[in-house]
C-alpha atoms as a PDB file:
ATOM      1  CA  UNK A   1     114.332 133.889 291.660  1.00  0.00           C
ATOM      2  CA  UNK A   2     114.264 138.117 290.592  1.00  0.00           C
ATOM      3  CA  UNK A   3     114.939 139.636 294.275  1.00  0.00           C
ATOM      4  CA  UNK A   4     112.925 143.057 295.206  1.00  0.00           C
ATOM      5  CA  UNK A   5     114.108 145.239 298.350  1.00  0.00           C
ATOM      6  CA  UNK A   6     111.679 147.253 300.381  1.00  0.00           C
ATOM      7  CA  UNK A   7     113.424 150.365 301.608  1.00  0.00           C
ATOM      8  CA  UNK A   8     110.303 151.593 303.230  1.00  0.00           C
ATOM      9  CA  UNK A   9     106.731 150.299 304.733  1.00  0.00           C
ATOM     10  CA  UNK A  10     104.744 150.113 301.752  1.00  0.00           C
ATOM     11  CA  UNK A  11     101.082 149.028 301.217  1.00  0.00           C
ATOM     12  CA  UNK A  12     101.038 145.116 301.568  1.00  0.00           C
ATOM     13  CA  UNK A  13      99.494 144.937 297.906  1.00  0.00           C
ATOM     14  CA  UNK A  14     102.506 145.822 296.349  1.00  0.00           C
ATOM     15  CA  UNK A  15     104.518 142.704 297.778  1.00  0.00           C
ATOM     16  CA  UNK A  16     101.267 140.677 297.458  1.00  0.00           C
ATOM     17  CA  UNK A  17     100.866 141.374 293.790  1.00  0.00           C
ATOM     18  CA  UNK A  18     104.746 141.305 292.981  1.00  0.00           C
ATOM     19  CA  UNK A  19     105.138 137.440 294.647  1.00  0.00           C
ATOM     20  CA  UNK A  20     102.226 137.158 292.162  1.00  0.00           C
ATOM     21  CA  UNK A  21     104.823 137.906 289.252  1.00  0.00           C
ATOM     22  CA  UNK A  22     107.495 135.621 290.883  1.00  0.00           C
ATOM     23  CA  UNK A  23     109.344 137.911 292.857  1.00  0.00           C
ATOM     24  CA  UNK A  24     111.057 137.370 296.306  1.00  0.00           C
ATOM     25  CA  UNK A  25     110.407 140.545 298.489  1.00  0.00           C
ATOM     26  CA  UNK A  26     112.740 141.052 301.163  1.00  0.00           C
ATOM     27  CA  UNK A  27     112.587 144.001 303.682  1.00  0.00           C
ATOM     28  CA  UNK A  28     115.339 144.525 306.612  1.00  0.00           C
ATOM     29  CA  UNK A  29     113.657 147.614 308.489  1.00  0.00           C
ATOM     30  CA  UNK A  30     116.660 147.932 310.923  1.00  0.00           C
ATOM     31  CA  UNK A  31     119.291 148.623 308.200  1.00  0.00           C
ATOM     32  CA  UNK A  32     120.655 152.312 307.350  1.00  0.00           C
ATOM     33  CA  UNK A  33     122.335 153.322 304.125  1.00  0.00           C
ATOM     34  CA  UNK A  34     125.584 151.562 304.307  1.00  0.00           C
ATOM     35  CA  UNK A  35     124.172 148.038 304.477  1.00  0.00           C
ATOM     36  CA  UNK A  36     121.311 148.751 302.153  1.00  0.00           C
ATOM     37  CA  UNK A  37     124.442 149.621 299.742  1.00  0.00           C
ATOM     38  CA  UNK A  38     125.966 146.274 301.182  1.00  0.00           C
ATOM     39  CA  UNK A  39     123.447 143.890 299.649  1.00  0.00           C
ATOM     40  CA  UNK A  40     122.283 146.295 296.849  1.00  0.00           C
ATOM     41  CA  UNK A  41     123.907 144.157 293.761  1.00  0.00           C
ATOM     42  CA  UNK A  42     121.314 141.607 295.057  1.00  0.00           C
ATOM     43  CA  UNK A  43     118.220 142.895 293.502  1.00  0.00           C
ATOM     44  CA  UNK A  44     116.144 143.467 290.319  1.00  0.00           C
ATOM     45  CA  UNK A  45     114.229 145.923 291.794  1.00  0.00           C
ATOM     46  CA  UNK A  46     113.664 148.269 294.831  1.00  0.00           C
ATOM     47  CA  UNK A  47     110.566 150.109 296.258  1.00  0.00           C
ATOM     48  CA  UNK A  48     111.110 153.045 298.072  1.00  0.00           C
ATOM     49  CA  UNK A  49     109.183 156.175 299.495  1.00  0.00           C
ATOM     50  CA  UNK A  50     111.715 158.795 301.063  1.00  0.00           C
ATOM     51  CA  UNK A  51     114.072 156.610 302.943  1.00  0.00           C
ATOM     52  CA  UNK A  52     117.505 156.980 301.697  1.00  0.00           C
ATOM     53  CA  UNK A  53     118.708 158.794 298.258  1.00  0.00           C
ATOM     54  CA  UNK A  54     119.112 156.550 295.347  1.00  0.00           C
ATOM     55  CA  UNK A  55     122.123 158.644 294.383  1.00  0.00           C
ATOM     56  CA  UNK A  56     125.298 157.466 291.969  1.00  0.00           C
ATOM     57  CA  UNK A  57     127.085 155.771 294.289  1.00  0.00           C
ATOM     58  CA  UNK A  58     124.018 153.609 295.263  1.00  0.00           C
ATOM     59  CA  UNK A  59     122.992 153.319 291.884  1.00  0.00           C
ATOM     60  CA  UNK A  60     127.184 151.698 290.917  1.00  0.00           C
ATOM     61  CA  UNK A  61     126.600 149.211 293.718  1.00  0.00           C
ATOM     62  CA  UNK A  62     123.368 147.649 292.577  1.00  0.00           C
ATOM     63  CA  UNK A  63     124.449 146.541 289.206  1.00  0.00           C
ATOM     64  CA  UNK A  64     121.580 143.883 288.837  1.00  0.00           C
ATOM     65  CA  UNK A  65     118.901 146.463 289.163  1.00  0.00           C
ATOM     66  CA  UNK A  66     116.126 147.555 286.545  1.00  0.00           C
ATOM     67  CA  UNK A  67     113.324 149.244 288.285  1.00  0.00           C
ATOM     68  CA  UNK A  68     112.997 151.609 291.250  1.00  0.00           C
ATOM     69  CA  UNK A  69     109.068 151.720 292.047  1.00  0.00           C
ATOM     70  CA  UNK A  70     109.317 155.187 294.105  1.00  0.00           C
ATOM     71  CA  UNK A  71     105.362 155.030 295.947  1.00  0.00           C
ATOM     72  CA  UNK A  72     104.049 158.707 295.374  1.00  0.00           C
ATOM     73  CA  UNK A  73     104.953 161.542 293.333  1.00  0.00           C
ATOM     74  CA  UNK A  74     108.716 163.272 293.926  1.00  0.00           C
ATOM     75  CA  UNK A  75     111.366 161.586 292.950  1.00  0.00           C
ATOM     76  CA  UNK A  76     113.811 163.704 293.951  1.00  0.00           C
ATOM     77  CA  UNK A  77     115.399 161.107 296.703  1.00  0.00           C
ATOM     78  CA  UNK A  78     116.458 159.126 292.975  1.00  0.00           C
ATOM     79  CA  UNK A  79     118.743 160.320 290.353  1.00  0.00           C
ATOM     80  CA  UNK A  80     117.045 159.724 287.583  1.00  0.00           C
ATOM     81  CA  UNK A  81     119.036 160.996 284.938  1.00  0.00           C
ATOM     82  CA  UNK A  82     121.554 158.780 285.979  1.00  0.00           C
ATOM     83  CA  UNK A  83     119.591 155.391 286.749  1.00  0.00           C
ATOM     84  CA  UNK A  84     117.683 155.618 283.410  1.00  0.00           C
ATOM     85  CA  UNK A  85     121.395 156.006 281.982  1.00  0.00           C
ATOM     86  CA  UNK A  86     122.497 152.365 283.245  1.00  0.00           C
ATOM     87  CA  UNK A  87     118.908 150.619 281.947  1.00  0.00           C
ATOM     88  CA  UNK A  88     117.130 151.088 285.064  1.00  0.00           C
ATOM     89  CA  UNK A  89     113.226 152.501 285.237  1.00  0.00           C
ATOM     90  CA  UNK A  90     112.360 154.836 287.589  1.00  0.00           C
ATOM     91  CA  UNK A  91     108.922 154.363 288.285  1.00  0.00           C
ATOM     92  CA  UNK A  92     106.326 156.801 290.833  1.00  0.00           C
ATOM     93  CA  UNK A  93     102.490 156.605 291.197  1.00  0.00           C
ATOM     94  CA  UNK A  94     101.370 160.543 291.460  1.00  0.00           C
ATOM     95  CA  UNK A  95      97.792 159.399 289.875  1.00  0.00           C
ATOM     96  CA  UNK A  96      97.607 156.988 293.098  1.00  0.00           C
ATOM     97  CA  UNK A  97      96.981 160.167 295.164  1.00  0.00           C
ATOM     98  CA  UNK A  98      96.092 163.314 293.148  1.00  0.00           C
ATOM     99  CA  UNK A  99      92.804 162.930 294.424  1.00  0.00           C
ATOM    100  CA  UNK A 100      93.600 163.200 298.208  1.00  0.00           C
ATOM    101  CA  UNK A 101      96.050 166.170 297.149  1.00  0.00           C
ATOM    102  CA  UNK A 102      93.191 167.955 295.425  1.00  0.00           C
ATOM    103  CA  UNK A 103      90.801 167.694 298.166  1.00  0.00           C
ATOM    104  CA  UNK A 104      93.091 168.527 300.655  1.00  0.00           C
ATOM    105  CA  UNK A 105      94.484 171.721 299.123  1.00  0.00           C
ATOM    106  CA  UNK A 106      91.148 172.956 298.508  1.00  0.00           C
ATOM    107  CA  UNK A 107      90.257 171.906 302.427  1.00  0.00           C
ATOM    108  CA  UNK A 108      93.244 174.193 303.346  1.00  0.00           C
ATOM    109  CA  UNK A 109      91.814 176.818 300.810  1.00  0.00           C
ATOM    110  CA  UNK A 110      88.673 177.257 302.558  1.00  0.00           C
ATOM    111  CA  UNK A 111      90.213 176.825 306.043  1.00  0.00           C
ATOM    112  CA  UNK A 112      92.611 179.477 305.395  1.00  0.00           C
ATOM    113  CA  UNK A 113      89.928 182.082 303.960  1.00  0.00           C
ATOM    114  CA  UNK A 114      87.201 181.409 306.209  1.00  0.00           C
ATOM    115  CA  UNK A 115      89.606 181.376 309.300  1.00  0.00           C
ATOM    116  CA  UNK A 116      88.421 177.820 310.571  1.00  0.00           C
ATOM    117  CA  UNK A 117      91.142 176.797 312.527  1.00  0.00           C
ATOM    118  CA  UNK A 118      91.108 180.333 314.266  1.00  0.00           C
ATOM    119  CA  UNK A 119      87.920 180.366 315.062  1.00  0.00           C
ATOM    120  CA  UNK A 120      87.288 176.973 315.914  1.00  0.00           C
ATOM    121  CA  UNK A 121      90.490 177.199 318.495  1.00  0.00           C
ATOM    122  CA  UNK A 122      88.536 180.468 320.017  1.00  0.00           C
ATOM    123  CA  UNK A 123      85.219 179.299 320.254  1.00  0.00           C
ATOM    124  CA  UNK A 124      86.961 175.993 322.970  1.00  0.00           C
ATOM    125  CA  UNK A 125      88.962 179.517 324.725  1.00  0.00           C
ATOM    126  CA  UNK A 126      85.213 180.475 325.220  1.00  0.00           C
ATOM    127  CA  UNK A 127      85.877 183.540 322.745  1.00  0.00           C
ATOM    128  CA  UNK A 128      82.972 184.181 320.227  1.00  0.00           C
ATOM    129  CA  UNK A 129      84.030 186.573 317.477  1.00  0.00           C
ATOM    130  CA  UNK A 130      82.473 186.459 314.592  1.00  0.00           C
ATOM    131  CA  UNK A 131      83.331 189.903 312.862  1.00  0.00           C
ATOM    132  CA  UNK A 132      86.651 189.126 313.240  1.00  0.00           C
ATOM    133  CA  UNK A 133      86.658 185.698 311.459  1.00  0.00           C
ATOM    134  CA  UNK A 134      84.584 187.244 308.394  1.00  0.00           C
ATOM    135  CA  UNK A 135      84.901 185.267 305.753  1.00  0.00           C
ATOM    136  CA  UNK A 136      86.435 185.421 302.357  1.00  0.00           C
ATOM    137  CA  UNK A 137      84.260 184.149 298.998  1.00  0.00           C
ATOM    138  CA  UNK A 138      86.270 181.893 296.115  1.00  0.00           C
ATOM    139  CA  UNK A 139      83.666 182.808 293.796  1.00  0.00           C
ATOM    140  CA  UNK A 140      84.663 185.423 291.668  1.00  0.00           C
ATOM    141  CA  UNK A 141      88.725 185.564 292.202  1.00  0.00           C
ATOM    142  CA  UNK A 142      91.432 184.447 290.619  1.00  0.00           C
ATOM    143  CA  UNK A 143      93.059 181.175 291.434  1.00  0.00           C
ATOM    144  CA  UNK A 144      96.786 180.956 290.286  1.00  0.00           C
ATOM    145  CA  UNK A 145      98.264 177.377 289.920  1.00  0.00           C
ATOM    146  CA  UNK A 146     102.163 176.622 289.037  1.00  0.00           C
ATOM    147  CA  UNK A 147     102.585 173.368 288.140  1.00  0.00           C
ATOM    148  CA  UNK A 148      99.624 171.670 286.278  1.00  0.00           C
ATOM    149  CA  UNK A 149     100.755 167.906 286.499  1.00  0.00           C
ATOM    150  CA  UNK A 150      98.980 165.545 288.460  1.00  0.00           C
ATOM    151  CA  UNK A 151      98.352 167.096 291.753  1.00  0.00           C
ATOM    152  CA  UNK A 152      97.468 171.174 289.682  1.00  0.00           C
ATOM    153  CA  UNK A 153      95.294 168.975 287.478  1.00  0.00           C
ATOM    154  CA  UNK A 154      93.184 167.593 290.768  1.00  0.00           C
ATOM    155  CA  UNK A 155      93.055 170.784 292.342  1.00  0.00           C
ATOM    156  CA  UNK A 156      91.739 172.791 289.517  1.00  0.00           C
ATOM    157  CA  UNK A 157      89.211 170.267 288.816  1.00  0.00           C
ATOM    158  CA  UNK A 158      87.623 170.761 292.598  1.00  0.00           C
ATOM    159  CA  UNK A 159      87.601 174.194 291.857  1.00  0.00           C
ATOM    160  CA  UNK A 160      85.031 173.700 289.320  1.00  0.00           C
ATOM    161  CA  UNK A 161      82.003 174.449 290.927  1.00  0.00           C
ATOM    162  CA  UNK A 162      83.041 177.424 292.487  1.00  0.00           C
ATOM    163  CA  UNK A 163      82.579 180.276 290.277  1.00  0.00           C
ATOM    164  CA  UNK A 164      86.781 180.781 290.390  1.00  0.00           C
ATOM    165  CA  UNK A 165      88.184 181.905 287.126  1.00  0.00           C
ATOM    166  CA  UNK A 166      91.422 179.297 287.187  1.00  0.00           C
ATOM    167  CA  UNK A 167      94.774 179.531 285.492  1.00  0.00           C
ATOM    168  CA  UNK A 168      97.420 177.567 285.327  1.00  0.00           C
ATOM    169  CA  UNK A 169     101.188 178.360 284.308  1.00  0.00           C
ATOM    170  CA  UNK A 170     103.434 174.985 283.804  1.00  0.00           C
ATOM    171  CA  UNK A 171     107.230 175.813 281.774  1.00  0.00           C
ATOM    172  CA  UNK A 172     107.218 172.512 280.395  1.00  0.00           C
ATOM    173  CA  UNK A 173     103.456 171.991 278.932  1.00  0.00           C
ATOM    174  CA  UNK A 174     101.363 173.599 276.850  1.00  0.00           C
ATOM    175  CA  UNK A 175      97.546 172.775 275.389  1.00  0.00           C
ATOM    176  CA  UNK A 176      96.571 171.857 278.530  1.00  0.00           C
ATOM    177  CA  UNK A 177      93.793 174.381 278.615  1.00  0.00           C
ATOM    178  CA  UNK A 178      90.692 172.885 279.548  1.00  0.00           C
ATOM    179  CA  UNK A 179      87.052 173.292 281.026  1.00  0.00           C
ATOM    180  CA  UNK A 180      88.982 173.801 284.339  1.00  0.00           C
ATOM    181  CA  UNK A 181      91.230 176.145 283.521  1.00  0.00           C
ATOM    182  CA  UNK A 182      92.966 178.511 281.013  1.00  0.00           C
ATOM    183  CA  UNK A 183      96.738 178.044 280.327  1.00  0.00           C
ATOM    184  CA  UNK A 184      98.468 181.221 281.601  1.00  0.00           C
ATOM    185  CA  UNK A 185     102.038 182.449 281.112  1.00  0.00           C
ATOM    186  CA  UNK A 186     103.767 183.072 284.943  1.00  0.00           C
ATOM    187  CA  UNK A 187     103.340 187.079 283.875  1.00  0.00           C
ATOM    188  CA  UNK A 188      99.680 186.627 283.927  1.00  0.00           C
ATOM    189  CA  UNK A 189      99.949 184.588 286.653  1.00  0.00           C
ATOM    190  CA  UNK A 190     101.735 187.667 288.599  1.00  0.00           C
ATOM    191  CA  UNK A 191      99.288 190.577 287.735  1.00  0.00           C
ATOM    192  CA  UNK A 192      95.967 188.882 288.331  1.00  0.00           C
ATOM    193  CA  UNK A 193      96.307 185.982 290.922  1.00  0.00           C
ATOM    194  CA  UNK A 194      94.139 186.729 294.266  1.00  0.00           C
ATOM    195  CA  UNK A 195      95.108 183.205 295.573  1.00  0.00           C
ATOM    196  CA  UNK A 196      98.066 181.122 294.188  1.00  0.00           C
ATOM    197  CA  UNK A 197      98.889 176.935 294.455  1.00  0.00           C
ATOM    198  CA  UNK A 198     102.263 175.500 294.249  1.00  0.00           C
ATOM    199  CA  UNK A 199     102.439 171.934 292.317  1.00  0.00           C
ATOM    200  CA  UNK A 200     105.717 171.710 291.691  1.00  0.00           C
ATOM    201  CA  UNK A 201     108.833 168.841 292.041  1.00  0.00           C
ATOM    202  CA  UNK A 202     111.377 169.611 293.818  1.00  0.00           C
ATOM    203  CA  UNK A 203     114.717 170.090 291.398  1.00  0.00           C
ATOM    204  CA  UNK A 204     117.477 172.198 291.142  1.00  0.00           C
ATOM    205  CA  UNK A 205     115.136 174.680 288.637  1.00  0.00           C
ATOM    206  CA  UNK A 206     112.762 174.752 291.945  1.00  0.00           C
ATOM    207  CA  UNK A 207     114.280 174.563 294.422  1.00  0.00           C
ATOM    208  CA  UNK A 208     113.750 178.509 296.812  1.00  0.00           C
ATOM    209  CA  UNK A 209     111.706 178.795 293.791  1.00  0.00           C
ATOM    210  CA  UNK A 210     109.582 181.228 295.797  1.00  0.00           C
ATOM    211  CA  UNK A 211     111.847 183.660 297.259  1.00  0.00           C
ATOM    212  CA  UNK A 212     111.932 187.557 298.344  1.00  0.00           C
ATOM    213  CA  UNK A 213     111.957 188.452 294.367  1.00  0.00           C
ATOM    214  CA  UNK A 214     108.926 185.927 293.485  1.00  0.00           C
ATOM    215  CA  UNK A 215     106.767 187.120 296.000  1.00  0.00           C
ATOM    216  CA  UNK A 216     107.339 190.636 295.123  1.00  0.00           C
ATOM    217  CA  UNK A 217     106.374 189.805 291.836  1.00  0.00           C
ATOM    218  CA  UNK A 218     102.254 189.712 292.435  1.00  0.00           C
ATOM    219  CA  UNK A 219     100.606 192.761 291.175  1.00  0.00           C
ATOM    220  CA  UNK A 220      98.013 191.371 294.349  1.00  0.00           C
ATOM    221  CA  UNK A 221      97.814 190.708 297.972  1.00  0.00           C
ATOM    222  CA  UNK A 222      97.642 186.858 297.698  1.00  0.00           C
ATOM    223  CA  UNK A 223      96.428 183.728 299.815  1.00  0.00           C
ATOM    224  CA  UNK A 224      99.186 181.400 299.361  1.00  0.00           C
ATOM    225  CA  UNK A 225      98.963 177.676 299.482  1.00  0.00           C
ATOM    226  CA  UNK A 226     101.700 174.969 299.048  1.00  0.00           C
ATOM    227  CA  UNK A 227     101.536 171.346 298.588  1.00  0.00           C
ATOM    228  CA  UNK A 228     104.490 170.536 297.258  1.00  0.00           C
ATOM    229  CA  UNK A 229     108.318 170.333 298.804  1.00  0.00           C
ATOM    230  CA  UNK A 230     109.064 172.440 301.186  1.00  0.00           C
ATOM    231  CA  UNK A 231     111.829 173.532 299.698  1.00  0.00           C
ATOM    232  CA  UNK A 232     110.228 174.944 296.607  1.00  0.00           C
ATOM    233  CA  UNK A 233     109.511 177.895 299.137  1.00  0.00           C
ATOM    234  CA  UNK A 234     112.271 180.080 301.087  1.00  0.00           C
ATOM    235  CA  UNK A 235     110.896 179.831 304.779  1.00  0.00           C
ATOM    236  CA  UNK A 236     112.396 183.442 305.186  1.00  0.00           C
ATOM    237  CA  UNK A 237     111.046 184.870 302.207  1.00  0.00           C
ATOM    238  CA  UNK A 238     107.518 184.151 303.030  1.00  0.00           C
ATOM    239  CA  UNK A 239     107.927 185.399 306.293  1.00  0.00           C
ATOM    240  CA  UNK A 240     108.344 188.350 305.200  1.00  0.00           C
ATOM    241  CA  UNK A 241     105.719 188.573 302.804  1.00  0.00           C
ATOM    242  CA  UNK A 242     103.261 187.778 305.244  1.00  0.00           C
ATOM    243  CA  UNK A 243     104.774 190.287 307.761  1.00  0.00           C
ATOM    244  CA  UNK A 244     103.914 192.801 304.899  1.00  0.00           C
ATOM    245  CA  UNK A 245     100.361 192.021 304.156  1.00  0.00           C
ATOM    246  CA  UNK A 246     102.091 191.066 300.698  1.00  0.00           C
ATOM    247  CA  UNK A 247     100.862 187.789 301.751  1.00  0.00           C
ATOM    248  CA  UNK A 248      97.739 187.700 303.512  1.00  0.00           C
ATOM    249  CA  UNK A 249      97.751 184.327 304.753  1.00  0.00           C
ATOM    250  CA  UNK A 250      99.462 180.876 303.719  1.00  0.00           C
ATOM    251  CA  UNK A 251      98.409 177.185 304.069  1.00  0.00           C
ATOM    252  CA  UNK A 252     101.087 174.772 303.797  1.00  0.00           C
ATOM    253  CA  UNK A 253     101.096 170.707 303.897  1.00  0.00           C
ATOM    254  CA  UNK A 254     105.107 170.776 303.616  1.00  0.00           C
ATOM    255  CA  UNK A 255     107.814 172.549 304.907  1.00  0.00           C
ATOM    256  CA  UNK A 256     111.588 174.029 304.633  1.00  0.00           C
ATOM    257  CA  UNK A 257     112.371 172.164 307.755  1.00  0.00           C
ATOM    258  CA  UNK A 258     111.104 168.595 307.008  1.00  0.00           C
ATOM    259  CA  UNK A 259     113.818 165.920 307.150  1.00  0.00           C
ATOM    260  CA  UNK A 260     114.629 164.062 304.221  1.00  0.00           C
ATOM    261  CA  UNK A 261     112.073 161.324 304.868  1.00  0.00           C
ATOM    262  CA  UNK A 262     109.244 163.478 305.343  1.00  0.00           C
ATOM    263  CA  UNK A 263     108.838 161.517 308.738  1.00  0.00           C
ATOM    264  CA  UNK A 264     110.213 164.307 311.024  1.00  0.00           C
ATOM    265  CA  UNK A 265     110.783 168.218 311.619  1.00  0.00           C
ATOM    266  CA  UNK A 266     114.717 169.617 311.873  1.00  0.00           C
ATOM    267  CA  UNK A 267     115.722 170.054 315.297  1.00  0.00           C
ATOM    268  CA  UNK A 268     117.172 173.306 313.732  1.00  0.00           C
ATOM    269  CA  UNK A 269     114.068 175.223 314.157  1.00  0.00           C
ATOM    270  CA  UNK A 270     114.607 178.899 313.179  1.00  0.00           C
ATOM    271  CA  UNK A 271     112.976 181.935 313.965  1.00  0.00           C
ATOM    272  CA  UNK A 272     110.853 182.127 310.822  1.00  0.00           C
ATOM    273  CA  UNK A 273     109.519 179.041 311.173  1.00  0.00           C
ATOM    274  CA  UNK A 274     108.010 180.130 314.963  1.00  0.00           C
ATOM    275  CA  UNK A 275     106.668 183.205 312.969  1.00  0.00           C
ATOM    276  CA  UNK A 276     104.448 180.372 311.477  1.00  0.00           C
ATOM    277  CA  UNK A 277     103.451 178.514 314.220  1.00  0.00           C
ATOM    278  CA  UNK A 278     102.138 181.616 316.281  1.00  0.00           C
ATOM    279  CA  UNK A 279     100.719 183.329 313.397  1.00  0.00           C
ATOM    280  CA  UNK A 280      96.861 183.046 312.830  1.00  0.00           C
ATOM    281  CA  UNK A 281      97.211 183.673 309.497  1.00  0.00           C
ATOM    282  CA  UNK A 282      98.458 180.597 308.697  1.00  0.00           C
ATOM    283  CA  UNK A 283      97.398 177.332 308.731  1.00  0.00           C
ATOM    284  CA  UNK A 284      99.935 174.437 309.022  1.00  0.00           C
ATOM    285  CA  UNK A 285      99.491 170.305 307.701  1.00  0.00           C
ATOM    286  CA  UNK A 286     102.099 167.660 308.611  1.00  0.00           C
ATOM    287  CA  UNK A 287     102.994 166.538 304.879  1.00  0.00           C
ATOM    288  CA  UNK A 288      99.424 164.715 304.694  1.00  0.00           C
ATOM    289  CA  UNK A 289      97.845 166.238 301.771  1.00  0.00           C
ATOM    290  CA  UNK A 290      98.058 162.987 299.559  1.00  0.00           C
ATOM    291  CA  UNK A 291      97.993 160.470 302.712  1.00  0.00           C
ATOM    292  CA  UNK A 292      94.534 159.293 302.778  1.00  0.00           C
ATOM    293  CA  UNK A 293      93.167 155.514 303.449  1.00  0.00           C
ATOM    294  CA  UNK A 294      92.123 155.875 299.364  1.00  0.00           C
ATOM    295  CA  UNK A 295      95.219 156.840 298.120  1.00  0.00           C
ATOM    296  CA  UNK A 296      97.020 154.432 300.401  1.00  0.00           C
ATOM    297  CA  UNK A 297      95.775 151.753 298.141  1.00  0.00           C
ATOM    298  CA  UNK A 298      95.600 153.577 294.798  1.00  0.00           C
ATOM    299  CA  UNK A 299      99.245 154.830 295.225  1.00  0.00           C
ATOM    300  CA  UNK A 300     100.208 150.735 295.651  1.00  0.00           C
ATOM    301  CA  UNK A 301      97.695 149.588 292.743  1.00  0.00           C
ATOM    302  CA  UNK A 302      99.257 152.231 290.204  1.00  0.00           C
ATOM    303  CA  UNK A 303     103.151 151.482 290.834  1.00  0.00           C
ATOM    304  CA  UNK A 304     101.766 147.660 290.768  1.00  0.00           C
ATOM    305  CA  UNK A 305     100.695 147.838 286.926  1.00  0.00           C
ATOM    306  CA  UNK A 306     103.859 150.366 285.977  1.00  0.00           C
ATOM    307  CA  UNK A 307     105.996 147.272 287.279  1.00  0.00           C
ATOM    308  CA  UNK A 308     103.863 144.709 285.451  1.00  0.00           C
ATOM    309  CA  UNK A 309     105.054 146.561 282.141  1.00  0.00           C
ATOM    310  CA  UNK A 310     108.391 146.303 282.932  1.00  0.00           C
ATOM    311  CA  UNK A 311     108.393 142.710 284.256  1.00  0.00           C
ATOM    312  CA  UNK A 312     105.951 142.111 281.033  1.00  0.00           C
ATOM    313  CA  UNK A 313     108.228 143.807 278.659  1.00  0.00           C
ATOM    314  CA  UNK A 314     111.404 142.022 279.393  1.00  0.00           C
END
C-alpha cells in the first residue's frame, strides 16, 4: 500500500478522503527534521503546511515520492524547481482560502482608516474622542494591489461596491483587467496609489521587496496593508516611512519576525518592530488572514481533488 506522511495537523478530510484512494496516512507529531529525513524514502506522498523545508537534501532522501500537497498558498518552505525536476508535483490550495484573505484584508482596510482598534481600546480607558478618530472614506481613492493571483483577485473583488477606482500591477500576468480592476504597470501604481495591498509569494525576486527605495517611490502618502510574507517587507524600512508620514498607517497579518512555521514570533525582537506595537497607526493580525472555519475546509477539499489528478493520472 502507497504511504502518505503528515508533516503537519491538517484538516481530517484530507486523510479521510486519501484512505478513500487507498492510501496509508501516517503522522509522527513528535519527530523533527532529521527523522522525518530518516523514514522519508518511505512515502508516495507528503502533506505539509510550514513545518520543515522540503529542500534538496530532503527531496534526495525521499526517492519514492511524487506529490507534496503543501495546504495553503506559499510554497516557499518547498523547492520546487528542484522537486518538479525528479517527477514530483508540488501541489498548494490558495483558492481554499482567498476568500477569508479577501475579507480579512479589507476588515484591516477599514479598521486601519476608520481607527477602530484605537478607538475601541479608548472608549474601555473611559476616553471618548471622536474628532480625533475621524474617519477616512474608500470611496473615491485609489487602491493599489501588487500581486493579482488568488488572494489580489479576492480582495479587489470586495472592493467592488465601494466606489474605489482599483488597479492592479502583477510582472508575470497580463489581460487580467476586469470589472474589478484595471491592469496597471508598478509606475502607475507609484504616482496614483492612496492605499496599496501586497499579494505577493515570498521568493528571492520578493523577498525586502518593499524597502527604503520602494516606499520612496509613491508620488502619495499611502495606507499600507500586507497580507503576504513578512518578509516581502523590510521591518526597518517601513518604520521609517511611517515615522515620516510617508506612510500614514499600515495593517499587517504577517511579519519580518515570524518563525519559519508561522506558529511563533522571533525571540529577536528589534526595535522597529516595538515601533509597531506602540504605534496607533498601525494595526497588527497574527498571520490569520486566510485562517477561517470556511477556509479550514475549503483549503483541505481543494488539495483533495489536485491529489485525485495525480493519483488518477498515474
Amino acid at each position: 500500500m502507497r504511504k502518505v506522511l503528515f508533516i503537519d495537523t491538517v484538516h481530517p478530510l484530507i486523510r479521510e478522503e486519501l484512505k478513500g484512494m487507498g492510501f496509508q496516512c501516517e503522522e509522527f507529531p513528535a519527530y523533527g527534521r532529521k527523522e522525518y529525513e530518516a523514514v522519508a524514502s518511505e512515502y508516495y506522498g507528503i502533506v505539509i503546511r510550514s513545518k520543515i523545508k522540503l529542500d534538496k537534501d530532503f527531496l534526495d532522501k525521499a526517492t519514492q515520492l511524487r506529490f507534496i500537497g503543501r495546504v495553503g498558498s506559499g510554497l516557499e518552505n518547498i523547492d520546487v524547481d528542484y522537486a518538479e525536476g525528479l517527477g514530483i508535483s508540488c501541489l498548494n490550495s490558495p483558492e481554499g482560502n482567498r476568500d477569508a484573505v479577501g475579507e480579512h484584508t479589507l476588515g484591516l482596510l477599514l479598521g486601519l482608516i476608520n481607527n477602530i482598534c484605537r478607538a475601541g481600546n479608548e472608549v474601555r480607558q473611559g476616553k471618548w474622542i471622536r474628532e480625533g478618530n475621524r474617519g477616512i472614506e474608500i470611496k473615491g481613492k485609489t487602491v493599489g494591489i501588487i500581486g493579482y493571483g488568488n488572494m489580489g483577485s479576492a480582495f479587489a473583488q470586495r472592493l467592488k461596491g465601494f466606489e474605489a477606482n482599483v488597479i492592479a500591477y502583477d510582472k508575470y500576468k497580463s489581460g487580467y483587467g476586469d470589472g474589478f480592476v484595471t491592469e496597471s504597470t508598478m509606475e502607475e501604481l507609484w504616482a496614483k496609489s492612496d492605499i496599496v495591498s501586497l499579494h505577493l509569494p515570498l521568493t528571492v525576486e520578493t523577498r525586502y521587496l518593499a524597502d527604503e527605495a520602494y516606499f520612496g517611490k509613491f508620488a502619495r502618502e499611502i495606507f499600507f496593508l500586507n497580507t503576504s510574507r513578512g518578509q516581502v517587507v523590510d521591518t526597518s524600512a517601513l518604520v521609517k516611512a511611517l515615522k515620516t508620514g510617508k506612510v500614514k498607517g499600515a495593517a499587517l497579518d504577517v511579519l519580518e519576525f515570524e518563525n519559519s512555521s508561522f506558529e511563533a514570533l522571533s525571540k529577536d525582537l528589534t526595535a522597529d518592530f516595538r515601533y509597531l506595537l506602540e504605534s496607533d497607526h498601525v494595526l497588527l493580525t497574527p498571520h490569520i488572514a486566510g485562517w477561517t472555519m470556511e477556509s479550514n475546509v475549503k483549503l483541505a477539499s481543494v488539495l483533495v481533488e489536485k491529489i485525485r489528478r495525480i493519483v488518477i493520472a498515474g
